[in-house]
PDB file of N, CA and C in Angstrom:
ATOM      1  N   UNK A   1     103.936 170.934 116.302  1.00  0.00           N
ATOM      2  CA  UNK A   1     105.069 170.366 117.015  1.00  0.00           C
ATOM      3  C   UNK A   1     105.526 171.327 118.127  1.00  0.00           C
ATOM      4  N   UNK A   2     105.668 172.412 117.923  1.00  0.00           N
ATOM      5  CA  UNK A   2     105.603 173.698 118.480  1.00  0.00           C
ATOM      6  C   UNK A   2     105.084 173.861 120.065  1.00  0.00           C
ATOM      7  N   UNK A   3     103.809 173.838 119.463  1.00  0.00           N
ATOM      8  CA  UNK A   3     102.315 173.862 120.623  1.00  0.00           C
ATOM      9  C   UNK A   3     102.889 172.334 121.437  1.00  0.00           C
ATOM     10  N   UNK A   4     102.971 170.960 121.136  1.00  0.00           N
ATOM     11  CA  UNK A   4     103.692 169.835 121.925  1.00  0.00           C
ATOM     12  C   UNK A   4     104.574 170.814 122.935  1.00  0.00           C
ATOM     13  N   UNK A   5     105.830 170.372 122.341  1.00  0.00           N
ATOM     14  CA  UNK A   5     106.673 171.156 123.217  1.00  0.00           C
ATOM     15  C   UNK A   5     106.237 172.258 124.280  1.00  0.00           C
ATOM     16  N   UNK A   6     105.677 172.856 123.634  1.00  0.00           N
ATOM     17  CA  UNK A   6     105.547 174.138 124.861  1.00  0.00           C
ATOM     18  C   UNK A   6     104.567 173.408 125.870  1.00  0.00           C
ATOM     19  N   UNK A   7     103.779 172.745 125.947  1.00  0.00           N
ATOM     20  CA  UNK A   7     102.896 172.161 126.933  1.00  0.00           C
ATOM     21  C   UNK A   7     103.393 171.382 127.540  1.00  0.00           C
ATOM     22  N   UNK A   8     104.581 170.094 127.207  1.00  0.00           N
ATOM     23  CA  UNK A   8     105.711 169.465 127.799  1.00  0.00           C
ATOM     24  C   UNK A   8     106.341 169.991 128.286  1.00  0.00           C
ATOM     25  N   UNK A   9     106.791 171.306 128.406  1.00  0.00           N
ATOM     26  CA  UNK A   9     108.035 171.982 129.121  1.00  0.00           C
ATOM     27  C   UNK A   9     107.068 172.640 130.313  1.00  0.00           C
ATOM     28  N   UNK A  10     105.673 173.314 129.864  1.00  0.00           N
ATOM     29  CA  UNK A  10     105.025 174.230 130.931  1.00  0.00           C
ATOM     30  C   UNK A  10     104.560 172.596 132.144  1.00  0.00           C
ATOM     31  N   UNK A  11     104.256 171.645 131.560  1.00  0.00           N
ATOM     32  CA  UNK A  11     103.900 170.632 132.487  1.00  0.00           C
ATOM     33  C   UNK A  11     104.420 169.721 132.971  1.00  0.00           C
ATOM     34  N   UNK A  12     105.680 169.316 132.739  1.00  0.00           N
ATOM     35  CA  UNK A  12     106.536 168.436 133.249  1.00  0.00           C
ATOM     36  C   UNK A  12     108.454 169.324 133.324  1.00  0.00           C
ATOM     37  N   UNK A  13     108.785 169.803 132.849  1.00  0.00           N
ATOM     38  CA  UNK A  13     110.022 170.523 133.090  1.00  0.00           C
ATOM     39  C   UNK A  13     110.037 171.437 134.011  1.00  0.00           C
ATOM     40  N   UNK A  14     108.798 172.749 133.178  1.00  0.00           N
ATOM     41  CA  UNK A  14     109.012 173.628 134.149  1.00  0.00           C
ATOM     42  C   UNK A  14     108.920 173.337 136.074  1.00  0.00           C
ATOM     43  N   UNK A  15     107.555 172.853 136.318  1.00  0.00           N
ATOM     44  CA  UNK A  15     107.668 172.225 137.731  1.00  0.00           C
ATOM     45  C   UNK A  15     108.717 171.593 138.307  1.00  0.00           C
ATOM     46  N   UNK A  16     109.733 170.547 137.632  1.00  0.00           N
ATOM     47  CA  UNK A  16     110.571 169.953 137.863  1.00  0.00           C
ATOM     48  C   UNK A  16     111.691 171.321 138.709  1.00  0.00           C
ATOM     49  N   UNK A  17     112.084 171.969 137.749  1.00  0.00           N
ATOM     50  CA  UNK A  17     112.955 172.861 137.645  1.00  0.00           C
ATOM     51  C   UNK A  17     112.786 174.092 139.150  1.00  0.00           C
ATOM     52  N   UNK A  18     111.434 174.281 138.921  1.00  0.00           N
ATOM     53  CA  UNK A  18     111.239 175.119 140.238  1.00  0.00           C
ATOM     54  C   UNK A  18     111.264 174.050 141.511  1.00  0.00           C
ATOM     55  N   UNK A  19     110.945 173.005 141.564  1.00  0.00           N
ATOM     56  CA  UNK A  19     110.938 172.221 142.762  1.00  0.00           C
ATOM     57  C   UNK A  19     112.519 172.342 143.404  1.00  0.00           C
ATOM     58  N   UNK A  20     113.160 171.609 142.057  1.00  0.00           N
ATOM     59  CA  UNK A  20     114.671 171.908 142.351  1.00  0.00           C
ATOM     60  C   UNK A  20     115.292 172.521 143.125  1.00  0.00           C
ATOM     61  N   UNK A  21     115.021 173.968 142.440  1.00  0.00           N
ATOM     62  CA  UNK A  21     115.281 175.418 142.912  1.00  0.00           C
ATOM     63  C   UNK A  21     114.953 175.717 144.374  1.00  0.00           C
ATOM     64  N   UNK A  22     113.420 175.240 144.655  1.00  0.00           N
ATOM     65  CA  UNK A  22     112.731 175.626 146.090  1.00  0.00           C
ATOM     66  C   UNK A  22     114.048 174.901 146.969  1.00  0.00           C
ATOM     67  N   UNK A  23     114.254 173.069 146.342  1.00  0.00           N
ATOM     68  CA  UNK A  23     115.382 172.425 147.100  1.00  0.00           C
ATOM     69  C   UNK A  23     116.583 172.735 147.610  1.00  0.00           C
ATOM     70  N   UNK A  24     117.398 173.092 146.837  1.00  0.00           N
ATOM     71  CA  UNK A  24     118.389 173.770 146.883  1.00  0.00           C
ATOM     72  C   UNK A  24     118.635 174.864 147.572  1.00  0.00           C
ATOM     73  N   UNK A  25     117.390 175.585 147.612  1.00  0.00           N
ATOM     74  CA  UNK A  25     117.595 177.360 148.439  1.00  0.00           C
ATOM     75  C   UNK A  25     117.129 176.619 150.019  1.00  0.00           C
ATOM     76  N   UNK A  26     116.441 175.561 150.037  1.00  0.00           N
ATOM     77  CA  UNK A  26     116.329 174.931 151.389  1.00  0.00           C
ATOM     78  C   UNK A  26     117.824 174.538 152.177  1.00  0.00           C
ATOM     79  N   UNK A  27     118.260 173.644 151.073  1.00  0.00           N
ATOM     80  CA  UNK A  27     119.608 173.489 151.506  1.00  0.00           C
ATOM     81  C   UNK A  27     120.644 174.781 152.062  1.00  0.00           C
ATOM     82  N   UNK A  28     120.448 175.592 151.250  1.00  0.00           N
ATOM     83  CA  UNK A  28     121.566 176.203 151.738  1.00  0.00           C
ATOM     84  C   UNK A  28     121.011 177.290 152.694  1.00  0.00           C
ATOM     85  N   UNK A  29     120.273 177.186 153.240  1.00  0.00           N
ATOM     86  CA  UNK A  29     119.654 177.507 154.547  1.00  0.00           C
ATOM     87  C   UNK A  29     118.875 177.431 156.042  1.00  0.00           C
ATOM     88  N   UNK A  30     119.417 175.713 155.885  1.00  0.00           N
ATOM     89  CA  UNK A  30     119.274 174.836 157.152  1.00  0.00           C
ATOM     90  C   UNK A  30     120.540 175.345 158.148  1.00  0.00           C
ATOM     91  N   UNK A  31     119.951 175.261 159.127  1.00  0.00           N
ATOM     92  CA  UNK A  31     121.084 175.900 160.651  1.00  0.00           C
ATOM     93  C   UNK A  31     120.441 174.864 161.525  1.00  0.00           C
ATOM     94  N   UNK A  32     121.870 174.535 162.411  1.00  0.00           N
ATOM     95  CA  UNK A  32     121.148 174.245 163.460  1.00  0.00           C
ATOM     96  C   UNK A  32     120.025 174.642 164.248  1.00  0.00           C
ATOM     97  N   UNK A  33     119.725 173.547 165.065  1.00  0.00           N
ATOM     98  CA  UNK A  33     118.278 173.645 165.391  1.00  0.00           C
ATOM     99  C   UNK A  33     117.192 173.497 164.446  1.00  0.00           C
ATOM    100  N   UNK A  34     116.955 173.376 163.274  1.00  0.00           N
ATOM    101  CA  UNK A  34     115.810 173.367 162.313  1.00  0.00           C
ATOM    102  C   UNK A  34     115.177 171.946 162.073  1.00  0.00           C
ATOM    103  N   UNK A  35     114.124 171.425 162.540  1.00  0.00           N
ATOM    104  CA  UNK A  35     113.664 170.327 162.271  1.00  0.00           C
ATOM    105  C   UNK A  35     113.011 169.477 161.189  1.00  0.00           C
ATOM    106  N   UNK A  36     113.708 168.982 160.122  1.00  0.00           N
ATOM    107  CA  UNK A  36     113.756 168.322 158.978  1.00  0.00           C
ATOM    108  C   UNK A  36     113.160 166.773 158.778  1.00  0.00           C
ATOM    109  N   UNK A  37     113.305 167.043 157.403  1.00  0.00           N
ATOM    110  CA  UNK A  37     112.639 165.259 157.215  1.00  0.00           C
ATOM    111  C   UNK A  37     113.431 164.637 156.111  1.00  0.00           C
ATOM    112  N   UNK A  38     114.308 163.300 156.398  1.00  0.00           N
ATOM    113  CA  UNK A  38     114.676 162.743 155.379  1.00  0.00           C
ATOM    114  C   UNK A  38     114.060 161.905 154.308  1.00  0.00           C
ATOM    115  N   UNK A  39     114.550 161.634 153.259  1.00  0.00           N
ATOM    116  CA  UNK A  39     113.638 161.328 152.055  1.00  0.00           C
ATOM    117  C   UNK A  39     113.335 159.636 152.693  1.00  0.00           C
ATOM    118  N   UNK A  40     113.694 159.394 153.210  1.00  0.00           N
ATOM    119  CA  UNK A  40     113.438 158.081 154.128  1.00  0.00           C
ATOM    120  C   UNK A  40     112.523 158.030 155.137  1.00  0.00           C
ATOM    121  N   UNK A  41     112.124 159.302 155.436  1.00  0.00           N
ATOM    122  CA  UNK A  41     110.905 159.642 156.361  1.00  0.00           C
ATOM    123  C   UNK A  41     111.993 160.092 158.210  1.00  0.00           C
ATOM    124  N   UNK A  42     112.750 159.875 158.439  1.00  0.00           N
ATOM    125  CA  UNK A  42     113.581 159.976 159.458  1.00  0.00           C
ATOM    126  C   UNK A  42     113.461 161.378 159.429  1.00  0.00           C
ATOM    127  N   UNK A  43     112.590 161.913 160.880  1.00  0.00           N
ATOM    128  CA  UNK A  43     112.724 163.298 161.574  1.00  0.00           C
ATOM    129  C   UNK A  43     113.679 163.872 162.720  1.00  0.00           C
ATOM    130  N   UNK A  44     114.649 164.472 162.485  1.00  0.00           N
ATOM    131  CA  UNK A  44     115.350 164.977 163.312  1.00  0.00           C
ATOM    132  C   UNK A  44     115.518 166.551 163.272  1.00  0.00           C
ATOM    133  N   UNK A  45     116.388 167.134 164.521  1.00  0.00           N
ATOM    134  CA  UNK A  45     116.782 168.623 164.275  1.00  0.00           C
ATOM    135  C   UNK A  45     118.358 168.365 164.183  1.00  0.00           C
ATOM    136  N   UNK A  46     118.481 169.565 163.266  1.00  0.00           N
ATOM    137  CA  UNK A  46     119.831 169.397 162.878  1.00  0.00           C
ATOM    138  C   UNK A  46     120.716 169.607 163.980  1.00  0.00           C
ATOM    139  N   UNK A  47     122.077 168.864 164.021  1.00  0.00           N
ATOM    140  CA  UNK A  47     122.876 168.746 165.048  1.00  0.00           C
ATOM    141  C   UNK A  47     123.963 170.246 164.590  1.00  0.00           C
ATOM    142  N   UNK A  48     124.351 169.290 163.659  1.00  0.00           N
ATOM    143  CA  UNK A  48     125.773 170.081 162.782  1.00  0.00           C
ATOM    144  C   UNK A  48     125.407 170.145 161.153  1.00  0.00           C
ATOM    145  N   UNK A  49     125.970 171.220 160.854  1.00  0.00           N
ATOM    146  CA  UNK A  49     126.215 171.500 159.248  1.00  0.00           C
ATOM    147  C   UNK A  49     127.372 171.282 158.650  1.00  0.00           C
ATOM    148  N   UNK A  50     128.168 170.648 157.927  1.00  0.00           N
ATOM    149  CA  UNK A  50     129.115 170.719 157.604  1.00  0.00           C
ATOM    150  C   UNK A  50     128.834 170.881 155.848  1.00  0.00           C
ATOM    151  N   UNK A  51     129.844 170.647 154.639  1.00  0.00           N
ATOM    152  CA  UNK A  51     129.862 170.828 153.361  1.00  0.00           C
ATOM    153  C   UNK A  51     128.731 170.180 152.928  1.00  0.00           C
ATOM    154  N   UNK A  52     128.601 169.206 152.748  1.00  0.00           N
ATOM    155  CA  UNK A  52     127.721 167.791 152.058  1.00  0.00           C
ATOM    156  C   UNK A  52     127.224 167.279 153.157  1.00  0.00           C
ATOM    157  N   UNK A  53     127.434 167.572 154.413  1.00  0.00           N
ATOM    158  CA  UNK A  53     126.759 166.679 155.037  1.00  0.00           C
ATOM    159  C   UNK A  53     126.394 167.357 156.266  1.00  0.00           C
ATOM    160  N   UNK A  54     125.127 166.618 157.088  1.00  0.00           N
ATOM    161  CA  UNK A  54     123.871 167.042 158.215  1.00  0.00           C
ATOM    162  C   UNK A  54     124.428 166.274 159.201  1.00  0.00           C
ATOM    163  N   UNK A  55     124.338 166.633 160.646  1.00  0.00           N
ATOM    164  CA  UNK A  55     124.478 165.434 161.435  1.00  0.00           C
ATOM    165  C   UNK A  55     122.761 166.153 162.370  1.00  0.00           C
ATOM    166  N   UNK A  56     122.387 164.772 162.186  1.00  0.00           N
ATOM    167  CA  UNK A  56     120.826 165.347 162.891  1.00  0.00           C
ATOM    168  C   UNK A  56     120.609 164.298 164.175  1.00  0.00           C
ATOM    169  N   UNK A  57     119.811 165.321 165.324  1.00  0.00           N
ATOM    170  CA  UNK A  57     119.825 164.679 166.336  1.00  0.00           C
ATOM    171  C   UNK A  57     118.536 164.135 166.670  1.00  0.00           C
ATOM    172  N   UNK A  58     118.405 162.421 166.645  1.00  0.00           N
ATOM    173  CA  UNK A  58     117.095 162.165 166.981  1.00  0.00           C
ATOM    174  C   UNK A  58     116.493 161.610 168.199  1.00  0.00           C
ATOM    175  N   UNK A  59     117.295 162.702 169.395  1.00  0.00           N
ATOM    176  CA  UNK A  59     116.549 162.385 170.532  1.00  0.00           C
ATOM    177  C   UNK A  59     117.526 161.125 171.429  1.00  0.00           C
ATOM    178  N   UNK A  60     117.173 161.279 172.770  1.00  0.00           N
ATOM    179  CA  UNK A  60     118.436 160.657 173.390  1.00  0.00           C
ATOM    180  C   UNK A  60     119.989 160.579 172.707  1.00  0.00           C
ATOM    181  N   UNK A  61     120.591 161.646 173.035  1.00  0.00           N
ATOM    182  CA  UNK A  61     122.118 161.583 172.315  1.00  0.00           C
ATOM    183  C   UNK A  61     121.983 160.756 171.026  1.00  0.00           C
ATOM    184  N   UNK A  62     121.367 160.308 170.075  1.00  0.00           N
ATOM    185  CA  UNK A  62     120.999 159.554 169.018  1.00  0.00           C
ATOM    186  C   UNK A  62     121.797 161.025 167.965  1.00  0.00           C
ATOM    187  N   UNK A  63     123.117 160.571 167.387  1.00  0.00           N
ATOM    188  CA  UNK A  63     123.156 161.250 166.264  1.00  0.00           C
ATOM    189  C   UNK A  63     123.704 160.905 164.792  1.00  0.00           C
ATOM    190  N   UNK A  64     122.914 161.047 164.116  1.00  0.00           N
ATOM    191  CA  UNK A  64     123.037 160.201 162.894  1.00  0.00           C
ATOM    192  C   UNK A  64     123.553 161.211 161.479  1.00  0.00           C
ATOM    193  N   UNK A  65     124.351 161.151 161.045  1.00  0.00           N
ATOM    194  CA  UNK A  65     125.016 161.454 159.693  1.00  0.00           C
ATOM    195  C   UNK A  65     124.522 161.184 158.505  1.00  0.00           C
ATOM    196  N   UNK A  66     123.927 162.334 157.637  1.00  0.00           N
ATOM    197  CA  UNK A  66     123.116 161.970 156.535  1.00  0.00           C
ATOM    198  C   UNK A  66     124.330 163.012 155.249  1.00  0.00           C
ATOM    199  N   UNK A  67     123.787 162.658 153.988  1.00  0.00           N
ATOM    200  CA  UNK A  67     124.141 163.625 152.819  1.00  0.00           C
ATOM    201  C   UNK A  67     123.118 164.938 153.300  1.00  0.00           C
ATOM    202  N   UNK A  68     123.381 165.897 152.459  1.00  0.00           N
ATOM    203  CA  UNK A  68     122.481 166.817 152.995  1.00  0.00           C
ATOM    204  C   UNK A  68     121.417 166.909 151.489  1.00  0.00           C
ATOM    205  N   UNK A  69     121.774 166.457 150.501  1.00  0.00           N
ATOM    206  CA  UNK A  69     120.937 166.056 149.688  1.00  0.00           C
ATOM    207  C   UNK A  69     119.939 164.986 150.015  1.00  0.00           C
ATOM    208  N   UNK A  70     120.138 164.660 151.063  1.00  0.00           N
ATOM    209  CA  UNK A  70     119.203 163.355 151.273  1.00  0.00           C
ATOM    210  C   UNK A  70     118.022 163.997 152.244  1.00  0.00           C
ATOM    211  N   UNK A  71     117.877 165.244 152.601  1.00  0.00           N
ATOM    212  CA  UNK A  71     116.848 165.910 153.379  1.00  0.00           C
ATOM    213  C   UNK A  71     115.667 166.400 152.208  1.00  0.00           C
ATOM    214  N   UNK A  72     114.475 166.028 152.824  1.00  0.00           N
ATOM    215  CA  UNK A  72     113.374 166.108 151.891  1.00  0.00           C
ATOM    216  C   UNK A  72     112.851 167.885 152.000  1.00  0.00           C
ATOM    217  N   UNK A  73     113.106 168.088 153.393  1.00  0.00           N
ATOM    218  CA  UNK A  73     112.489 169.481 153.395  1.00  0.00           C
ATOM    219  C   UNK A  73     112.259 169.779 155.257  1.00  0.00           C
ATOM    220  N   UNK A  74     111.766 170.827 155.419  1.00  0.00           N
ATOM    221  CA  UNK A  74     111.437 171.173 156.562  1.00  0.00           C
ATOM    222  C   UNK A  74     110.444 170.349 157.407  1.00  0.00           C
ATOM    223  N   UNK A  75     110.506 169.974 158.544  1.00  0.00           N
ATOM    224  CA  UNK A  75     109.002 169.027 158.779  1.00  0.00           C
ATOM    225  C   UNK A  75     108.298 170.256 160.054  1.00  0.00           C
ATOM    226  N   UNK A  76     106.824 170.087 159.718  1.00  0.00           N
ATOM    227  CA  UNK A  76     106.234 171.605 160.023  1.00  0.00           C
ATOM    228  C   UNK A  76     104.766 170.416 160.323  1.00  0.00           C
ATOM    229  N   UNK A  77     104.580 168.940 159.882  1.00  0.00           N
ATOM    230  CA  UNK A  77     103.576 168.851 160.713  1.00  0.00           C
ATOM    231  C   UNK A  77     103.168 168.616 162.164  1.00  0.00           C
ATOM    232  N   UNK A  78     104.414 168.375 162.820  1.00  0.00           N
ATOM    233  CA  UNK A  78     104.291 169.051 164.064  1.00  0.00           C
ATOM    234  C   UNK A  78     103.435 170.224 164.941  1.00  0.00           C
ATOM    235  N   UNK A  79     104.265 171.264 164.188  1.00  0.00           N
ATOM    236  CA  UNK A  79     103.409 172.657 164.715  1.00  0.00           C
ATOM    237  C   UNK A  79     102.562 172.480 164.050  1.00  0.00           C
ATOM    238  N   UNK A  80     101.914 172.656 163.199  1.00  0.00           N
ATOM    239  CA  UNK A  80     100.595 172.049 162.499  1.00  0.00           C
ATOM    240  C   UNK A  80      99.781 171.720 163.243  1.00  0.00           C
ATOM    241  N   UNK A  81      99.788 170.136 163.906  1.00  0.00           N
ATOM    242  CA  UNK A  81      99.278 169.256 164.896  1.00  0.00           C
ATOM    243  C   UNK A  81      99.154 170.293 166.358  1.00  0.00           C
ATOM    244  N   UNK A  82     100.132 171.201 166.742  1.00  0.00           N
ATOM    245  CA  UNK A  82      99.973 172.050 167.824  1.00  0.00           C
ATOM    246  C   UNK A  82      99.405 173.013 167.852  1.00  0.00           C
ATOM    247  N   UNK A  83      98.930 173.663 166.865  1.00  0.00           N
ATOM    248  CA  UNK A  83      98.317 174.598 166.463  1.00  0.00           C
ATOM    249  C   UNK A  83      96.896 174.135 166.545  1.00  0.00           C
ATOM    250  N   UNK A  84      96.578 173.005 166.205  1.00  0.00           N
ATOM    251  CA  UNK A  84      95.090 172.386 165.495  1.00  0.00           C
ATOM    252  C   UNK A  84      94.690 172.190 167.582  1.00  0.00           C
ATOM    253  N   UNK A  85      95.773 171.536 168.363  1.00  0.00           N
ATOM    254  CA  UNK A  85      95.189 171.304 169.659  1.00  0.00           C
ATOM    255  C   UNK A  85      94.963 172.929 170.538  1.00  0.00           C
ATOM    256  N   UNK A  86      95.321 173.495 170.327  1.00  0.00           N
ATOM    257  CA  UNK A  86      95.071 174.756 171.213  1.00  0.00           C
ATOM    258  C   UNK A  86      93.714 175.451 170.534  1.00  0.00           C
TER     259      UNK A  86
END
């Protein structure tokens, strides 16, 4: 029962738990200017930071108000894609 458990926690908790973690330390280190991706797929750079919430700018004065929990992560395939053309 033992051996269960410990293979349930190393394969489904533990990962959970560090993903979290990676999330969270993302959050609290977005600044303006940083170009993100919402869990909705919506790419913008951040406008404003406020408590709970992002205001991200997507191009032509376009600025849209999200939770800041609702940001999936950094979006980097961009430079990626710029890197691969040079």
């Amino acid at each position: 029962m033992l051996l269960i458990f410990a293979v349930f926690y190393f394969m489904i908790l533990y990962p959970q738990s560090k993903q979290r973690r990676q999330h969270e330390a993302f959050l609290k280190g977005i600044k303006k200017g940083d170009e993100v991706l919402t869990q909705s797929g919506i790419i913008g750079k951040i406008h404003s930071v406020k408590e709970n919430e992002v205001t991200l700018d997507l191009g032509r004065d376009h600025k849209v108000r999200f939770l800041a929990r609702t940001l999936a992560g950094p979006y980097t395939a961009a430079k990626a894609e710029q890197k691969e053309e040079k």
